[in-house]
Each structure stands twice: as C-alpha cells, then as structure tokens.
Protein backbone atom coordinates (compact mmCIF):
# COMPACT_ATOMS: atom_id res chain seq x y z
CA UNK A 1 -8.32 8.47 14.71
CA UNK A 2 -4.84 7.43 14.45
CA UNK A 3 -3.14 5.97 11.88
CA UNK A 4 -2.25 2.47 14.00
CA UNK A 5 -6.15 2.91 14.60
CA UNK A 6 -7.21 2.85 10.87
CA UNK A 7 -8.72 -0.34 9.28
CA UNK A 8 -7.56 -0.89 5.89
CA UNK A 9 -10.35 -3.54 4.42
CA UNK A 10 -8.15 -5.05 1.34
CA UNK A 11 -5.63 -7.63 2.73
CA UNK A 12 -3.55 -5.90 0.27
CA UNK A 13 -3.34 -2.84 0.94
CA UNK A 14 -3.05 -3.40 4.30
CA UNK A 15 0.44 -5.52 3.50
CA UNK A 16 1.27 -2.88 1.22
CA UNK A 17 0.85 0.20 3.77
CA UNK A 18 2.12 -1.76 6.90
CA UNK A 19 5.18 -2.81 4.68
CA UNK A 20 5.85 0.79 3.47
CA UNK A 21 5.80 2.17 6.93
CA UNK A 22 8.00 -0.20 8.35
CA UNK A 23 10.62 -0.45 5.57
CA UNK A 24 10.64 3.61 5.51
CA UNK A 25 10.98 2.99 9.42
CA UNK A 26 14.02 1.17 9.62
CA UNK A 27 16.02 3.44 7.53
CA UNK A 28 14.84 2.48 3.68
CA UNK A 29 14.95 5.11 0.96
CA UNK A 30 11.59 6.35 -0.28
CA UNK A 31 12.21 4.25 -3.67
CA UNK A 32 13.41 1.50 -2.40
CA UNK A 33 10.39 0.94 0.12
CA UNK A 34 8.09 1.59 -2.82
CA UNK A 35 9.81 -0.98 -5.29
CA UNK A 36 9.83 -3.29 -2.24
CA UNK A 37 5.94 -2.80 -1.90
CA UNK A 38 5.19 -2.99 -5.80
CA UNK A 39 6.65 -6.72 -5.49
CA UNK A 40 4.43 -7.42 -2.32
CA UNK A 41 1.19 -6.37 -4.33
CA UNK A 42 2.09 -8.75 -7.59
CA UNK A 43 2.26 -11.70 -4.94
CA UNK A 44 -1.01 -10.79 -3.43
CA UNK A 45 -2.03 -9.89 -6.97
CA UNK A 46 0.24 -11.65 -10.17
CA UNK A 47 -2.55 -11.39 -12.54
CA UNK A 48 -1.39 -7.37 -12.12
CA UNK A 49 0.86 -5.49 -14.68
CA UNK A 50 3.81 -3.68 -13.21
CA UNK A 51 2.37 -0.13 -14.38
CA UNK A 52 -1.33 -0.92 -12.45
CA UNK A 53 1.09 -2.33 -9.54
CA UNK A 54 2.71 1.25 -9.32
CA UNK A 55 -0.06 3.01 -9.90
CA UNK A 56 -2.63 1.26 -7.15
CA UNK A 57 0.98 1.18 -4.30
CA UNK A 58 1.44 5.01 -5.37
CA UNK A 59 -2.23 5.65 -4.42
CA UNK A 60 -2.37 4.00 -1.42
CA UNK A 61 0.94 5.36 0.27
CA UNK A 62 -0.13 8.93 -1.03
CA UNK A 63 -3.63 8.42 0.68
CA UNK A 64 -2.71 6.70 3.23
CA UNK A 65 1.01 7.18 4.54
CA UNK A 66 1.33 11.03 2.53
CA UNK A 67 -2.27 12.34 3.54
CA UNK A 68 -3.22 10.58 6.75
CA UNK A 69 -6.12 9.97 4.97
CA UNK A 70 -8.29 7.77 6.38
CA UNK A 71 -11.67 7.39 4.20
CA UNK A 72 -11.86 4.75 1.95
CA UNK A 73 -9.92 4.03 -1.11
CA UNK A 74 -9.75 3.10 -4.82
CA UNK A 75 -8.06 0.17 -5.39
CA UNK A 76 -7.63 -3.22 -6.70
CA UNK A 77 -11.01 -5.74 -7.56
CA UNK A 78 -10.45 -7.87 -4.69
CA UNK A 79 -13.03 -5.79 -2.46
CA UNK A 80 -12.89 -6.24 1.43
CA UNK A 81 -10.92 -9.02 2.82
C-alpha cells in the first residue's frame, strides 16, 4: 500500500502528517516543518504541553513519513476520528 493510500484514523495526525509532507515538499527545512506541525497539533489539541506536542509529532513523522510505516500508531486520547 502506498503512502497516499494509507488511512490515518486521528484527525490529527492526519493534519499533522499531510502538513509535514507538504511543507518538507515545497522546500521547508526538516525543523522548520516539524515546529510548523507541533503548532498544528496544540490547535487540534491546546489542552497539550509543548514537550507531549513534540514527542506525539516526532512519533508520527518517524512512523509514518521516516518508516513508511503503515500499522497503527500510539498517539494522542482522542481515538479515531
């Protein structure tokens, strides 16, 4: 399966992956992309601390952008949107 093929459950996540990608796409620096997606989880998620931001973003583009994985994932409470 592809990675355009690959259903990501958590609205989240989703946003956070497909913004990753697409930032990285158009010429963004690794760090930049990341801090960019950190922000986009806290407005999905501003009950969040910064350090559980990075940590669940850092996950997820390791699993899903890094690895190709395409199983299942950790993640935040919100379960399956």
């Amino acid at each position: 399966m592809g990675r355009d093929q690959v259903v990501i459950g958590r609205r989240c996540e989703r946003a956070v992956v497909t913004a990753y990608r697409e930032l990285r796409a158009t010429g963004n620096v690794d760090m930049d992309a990341f801090r960019a997606c950190t922000v986009l989880y806290r407005i999905h998620h501003p009950e969040a601390s910064i350090n559980e931001a990075r940590r669940l973003v850092s996950e997820w583009i390791d699993h899903h952008v890094v690895r190709g994985d395409t199983g299942p994932t950790s993640g935040c409470e919100c379960g399956d949107d």
